[in-house]
C-alpha atoms as a PDB file:
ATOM      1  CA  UNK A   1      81.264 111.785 122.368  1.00  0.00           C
ATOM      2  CA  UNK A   2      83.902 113.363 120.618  1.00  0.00           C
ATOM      3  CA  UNK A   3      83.809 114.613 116.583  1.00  0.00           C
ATOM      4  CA  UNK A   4      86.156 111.903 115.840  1.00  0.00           C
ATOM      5  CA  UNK A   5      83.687 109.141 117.373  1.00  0.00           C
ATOM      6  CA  UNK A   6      81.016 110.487 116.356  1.00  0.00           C
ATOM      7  CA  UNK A   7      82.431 110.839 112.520  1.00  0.00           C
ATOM      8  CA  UNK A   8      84.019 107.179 113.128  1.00  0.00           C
ATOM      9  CA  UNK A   9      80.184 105.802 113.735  1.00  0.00           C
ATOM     10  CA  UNK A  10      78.876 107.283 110.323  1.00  0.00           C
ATOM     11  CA  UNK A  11      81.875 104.988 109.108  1.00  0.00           C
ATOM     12  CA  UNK A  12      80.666 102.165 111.138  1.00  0.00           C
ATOM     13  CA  UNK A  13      77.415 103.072 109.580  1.00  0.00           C
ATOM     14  CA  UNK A  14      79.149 102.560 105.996  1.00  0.00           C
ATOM     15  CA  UNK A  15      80.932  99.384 106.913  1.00  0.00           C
ATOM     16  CA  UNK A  16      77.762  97.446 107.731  1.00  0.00           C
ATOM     17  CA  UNK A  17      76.108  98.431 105.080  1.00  0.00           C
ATOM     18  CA  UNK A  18      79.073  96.525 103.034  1.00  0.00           C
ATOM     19  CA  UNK A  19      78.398  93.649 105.261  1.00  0.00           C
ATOM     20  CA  UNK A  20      74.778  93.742 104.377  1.00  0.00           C
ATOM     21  CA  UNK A  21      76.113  93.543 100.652  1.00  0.00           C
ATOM     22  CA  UNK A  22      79.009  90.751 101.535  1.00  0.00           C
ATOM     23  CA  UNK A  23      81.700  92.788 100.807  1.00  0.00           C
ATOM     24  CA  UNK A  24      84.365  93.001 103.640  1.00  0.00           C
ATOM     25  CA  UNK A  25      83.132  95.740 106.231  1.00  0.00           C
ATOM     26  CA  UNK A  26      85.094  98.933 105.370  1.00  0.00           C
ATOM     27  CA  UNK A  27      83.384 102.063 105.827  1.00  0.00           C
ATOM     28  CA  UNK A  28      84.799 105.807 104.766  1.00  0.00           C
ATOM     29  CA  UNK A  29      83.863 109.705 105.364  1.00  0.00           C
ATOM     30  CA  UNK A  30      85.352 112.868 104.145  1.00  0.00           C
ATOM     31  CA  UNK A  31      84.823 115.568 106.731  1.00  0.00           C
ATOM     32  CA  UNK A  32      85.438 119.034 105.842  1.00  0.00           C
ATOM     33  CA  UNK A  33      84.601 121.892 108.173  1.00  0.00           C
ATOM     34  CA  UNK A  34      82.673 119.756 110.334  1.00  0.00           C
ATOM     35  CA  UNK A  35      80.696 118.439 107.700  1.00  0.00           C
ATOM     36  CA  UNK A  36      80.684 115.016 105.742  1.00  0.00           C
ATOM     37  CA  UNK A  37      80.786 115.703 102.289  1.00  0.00           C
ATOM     38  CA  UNK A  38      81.328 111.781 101.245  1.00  0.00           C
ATOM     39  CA  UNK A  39      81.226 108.430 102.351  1.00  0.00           C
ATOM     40  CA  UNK A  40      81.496 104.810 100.887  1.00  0.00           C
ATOM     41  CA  UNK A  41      81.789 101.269 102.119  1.00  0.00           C
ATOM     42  CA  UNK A  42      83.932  98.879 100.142  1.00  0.00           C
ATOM     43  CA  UNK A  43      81.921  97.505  96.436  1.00  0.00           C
ATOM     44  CA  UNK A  44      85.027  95.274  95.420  1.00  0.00           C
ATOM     45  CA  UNK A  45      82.921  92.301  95.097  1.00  0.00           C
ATOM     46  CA  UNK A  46      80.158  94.118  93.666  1.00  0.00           C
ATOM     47  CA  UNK A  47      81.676  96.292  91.190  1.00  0.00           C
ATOM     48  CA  UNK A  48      84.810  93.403  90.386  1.00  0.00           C
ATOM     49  CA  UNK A  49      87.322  96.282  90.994  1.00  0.00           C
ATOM     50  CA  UNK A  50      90.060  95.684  93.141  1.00  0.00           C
ATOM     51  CA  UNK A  51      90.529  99.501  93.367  1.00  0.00           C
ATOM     52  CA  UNK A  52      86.811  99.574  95.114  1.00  0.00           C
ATOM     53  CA  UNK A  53      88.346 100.655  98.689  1.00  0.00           C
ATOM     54  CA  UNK A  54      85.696 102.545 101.080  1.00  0.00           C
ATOM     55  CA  UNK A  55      88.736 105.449 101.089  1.00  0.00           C
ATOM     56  CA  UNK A  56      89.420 105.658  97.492  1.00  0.00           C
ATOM     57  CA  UNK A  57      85.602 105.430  96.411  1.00  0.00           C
ATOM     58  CA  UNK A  58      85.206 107.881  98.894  1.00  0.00           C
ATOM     59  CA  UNK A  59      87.982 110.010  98.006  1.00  0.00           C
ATOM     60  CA  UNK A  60      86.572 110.181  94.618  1.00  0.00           C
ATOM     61  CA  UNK A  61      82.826 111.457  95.871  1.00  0.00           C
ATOM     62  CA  UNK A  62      84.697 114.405  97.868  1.00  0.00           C
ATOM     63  CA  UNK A  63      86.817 115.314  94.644  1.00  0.00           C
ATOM     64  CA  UNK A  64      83.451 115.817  93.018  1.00  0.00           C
ATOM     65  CA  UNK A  65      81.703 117.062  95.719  1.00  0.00           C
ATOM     66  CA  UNK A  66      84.280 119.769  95.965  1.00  0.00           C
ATOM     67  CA  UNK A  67      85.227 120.366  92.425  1.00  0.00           C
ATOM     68  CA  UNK A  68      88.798 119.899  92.973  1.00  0.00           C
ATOM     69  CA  UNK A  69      91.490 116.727  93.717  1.00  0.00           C
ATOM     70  CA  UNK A  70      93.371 118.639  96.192  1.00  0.00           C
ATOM     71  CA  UNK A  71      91.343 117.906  99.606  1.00  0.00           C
ATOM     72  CA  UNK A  72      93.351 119.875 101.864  1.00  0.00           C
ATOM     73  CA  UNK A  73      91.289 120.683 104.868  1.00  0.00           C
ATOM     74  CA  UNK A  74      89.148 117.338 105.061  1.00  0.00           C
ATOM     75  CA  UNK A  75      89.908 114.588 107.109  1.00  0.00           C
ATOM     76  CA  UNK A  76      89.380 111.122 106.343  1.00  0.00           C
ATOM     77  CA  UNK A  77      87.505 108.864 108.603  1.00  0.00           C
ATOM     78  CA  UNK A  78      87.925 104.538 107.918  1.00  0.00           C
ATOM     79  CA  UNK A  79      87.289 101.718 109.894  1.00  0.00           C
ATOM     80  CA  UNK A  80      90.300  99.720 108.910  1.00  0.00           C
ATOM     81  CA  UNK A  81      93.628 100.910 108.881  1.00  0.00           C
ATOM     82  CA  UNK A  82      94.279 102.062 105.170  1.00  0.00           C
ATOM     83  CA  UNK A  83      96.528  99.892 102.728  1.00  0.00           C
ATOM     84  CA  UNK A  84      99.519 100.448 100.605  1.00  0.00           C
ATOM     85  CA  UNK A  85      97.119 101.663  97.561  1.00  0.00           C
ATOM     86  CA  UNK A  86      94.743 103.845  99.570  1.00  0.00           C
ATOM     87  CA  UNK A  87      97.563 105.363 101.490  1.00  0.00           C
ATOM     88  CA  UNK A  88      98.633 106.454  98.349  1.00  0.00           C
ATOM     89  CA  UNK A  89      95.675 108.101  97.468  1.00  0.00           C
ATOM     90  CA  UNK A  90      95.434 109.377 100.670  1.00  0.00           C
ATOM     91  CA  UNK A  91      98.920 111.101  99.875  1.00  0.00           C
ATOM     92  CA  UNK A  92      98.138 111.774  96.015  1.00  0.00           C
ATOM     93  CA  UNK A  93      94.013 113.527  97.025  1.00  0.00           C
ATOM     94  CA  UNK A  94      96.499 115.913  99.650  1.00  0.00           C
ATOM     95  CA  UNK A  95      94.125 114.591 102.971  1.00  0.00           C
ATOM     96  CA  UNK A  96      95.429 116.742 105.674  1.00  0.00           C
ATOM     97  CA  UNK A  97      94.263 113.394 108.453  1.00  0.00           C
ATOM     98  CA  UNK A  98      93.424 110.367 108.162  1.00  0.00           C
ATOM     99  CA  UNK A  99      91.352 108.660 111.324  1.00  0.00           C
ATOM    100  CA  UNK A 100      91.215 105.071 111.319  1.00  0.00           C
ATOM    101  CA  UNK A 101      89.508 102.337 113.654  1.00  0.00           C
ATOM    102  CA  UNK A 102      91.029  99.006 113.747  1.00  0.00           C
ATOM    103  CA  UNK A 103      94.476  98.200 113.097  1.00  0.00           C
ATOM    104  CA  UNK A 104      95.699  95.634 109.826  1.00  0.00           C
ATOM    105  CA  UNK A 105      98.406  94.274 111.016  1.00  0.00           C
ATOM    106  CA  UNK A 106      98.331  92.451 107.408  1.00  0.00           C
ATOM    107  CA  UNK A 107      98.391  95.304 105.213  1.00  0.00           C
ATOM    108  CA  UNK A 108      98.142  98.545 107.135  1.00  0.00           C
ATOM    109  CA  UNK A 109     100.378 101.065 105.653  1.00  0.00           C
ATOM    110  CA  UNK A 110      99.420 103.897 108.522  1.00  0.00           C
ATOM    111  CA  UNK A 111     101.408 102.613 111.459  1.00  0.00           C
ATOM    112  CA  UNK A 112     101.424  98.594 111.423  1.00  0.00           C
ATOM    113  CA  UNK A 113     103.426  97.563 108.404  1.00  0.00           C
ATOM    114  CA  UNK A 114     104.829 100.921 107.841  1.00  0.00           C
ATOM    115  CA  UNK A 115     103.992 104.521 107.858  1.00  0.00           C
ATOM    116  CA  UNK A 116     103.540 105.219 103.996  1.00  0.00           C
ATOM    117  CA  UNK A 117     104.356 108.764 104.141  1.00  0.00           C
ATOM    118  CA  UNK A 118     107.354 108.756 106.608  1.00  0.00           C
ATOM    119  CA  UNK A 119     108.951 105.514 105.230  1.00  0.00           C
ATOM    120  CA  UNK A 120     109.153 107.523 101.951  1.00  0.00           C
ATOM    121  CA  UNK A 121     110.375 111.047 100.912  1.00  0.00           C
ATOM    122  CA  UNK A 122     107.013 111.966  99.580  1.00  0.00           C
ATOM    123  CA  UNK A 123     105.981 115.227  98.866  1.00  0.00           C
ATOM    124  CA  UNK A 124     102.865 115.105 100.925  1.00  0.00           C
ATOM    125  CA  UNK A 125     102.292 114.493 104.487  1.00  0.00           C
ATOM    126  CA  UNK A 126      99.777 114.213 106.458  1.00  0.00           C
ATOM    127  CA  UNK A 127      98.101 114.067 110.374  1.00  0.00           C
ATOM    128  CA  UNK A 128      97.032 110.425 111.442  1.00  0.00           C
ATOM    129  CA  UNK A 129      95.201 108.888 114.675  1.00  0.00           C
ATOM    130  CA  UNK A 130      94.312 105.348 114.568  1.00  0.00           C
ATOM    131  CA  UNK A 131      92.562 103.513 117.408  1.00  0.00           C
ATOM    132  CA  UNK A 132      89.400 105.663 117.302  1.00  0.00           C
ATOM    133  CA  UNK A 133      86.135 103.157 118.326  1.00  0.00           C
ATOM    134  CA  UNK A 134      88.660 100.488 117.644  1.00  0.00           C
ATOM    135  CA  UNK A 135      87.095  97.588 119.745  1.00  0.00           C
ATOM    136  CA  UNK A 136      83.989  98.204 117.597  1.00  0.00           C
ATOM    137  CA  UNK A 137      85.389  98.514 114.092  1.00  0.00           C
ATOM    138  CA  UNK A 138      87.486  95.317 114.954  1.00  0.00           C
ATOM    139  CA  UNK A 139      84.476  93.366 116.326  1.00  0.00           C
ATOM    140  CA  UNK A 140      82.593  94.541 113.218  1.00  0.00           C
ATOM    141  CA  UNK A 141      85.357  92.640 110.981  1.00  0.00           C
ATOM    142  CA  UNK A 142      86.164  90.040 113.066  1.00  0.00           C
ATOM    143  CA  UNK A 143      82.249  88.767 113.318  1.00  0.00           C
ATOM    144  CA  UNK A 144      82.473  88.931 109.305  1.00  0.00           C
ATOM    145  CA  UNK A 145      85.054  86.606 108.691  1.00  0.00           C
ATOM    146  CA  UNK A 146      83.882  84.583 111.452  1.00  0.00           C
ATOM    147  CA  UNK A 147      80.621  84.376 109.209  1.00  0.00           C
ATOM    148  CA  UNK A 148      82.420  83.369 106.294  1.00  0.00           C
ATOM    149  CA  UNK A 149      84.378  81.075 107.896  1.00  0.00           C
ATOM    150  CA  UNK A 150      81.403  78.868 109.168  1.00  0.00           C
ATOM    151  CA  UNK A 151      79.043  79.572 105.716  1.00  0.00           C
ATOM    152  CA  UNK A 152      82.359  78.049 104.023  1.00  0.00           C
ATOM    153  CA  UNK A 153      82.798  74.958 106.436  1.00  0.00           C
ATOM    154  CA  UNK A 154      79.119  73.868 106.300  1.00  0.00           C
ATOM    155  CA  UNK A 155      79.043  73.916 102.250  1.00  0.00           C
END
């Protein structure tokens, strides 16, 4: 198993635990120098904050853990391909990668939709793989909704 697996399964980890709480199944790290120093799953529904995203509630547990908003030298592990707002804090927290799982082709701003920081002249770029455990972290989601879906029908 590579680092990158094995970081994307403490994500996995994450996202079921915000299945276990029915928020959508989003899980987060923050790796730096081989060691997580964050992680989060997605408390939306929970909290009623729309800004509740596994990446930035994790991104906010690193900047504490390390004392300082700059994260240069972590890396970013999330089951779902990040969105328009957490690519931006992706950007704004200076990540230097981002690993994702599954792709969102409705609102992936890492490679589906568009590529945040190359569609833009930002100031910050950064190193991103997406695909990593993919068939899992998209089984994970898809099995969620699928959930919903039925719970919904029989009420």
């Amino acid at each position: 198993m590579t680092a990158d697996e094995r970081f994307m399964r403490i994500a996995l980890n994450e996202a079921k635990k915000a299945a276990l709480e029915d928020e959508v199944p989003v899980g987060a790290v923050v790796v730096k120098e081989g060691a997580v120093i964050a992680r989060a799953h997605n408390k939306k529904e929970r909290n009623g904050c729309a800004l509740d995203h596994a990446e930035t509630l994790a991104i906010r547990k690193a900047t504490k853990k390390t004392g300082n908003w700059w994260l240069e030298g972590c890396t970013l592990y999330v089951t779902l391909e990040p969105c328009a707002m957490c690519a931006g804090a992706i950007v704004n927290s200076r990540l230097d990668r981002v690993v994702y799982g599954a792709k969102d082709s409705r609102f992936g701003f890492l490679g589906s939709l568009t590529t945040l920081d190359e569609a833009f002249p930002l100031n910050h770029t950064f190193e991103k793989e997406g695909g990593v455990l993919e068939a899992e972290c998209a089984a994970l989601l898809t099995s969620f909704f699928a959930a919903k879906r039925l719970k919904n029908k029989k009420n």
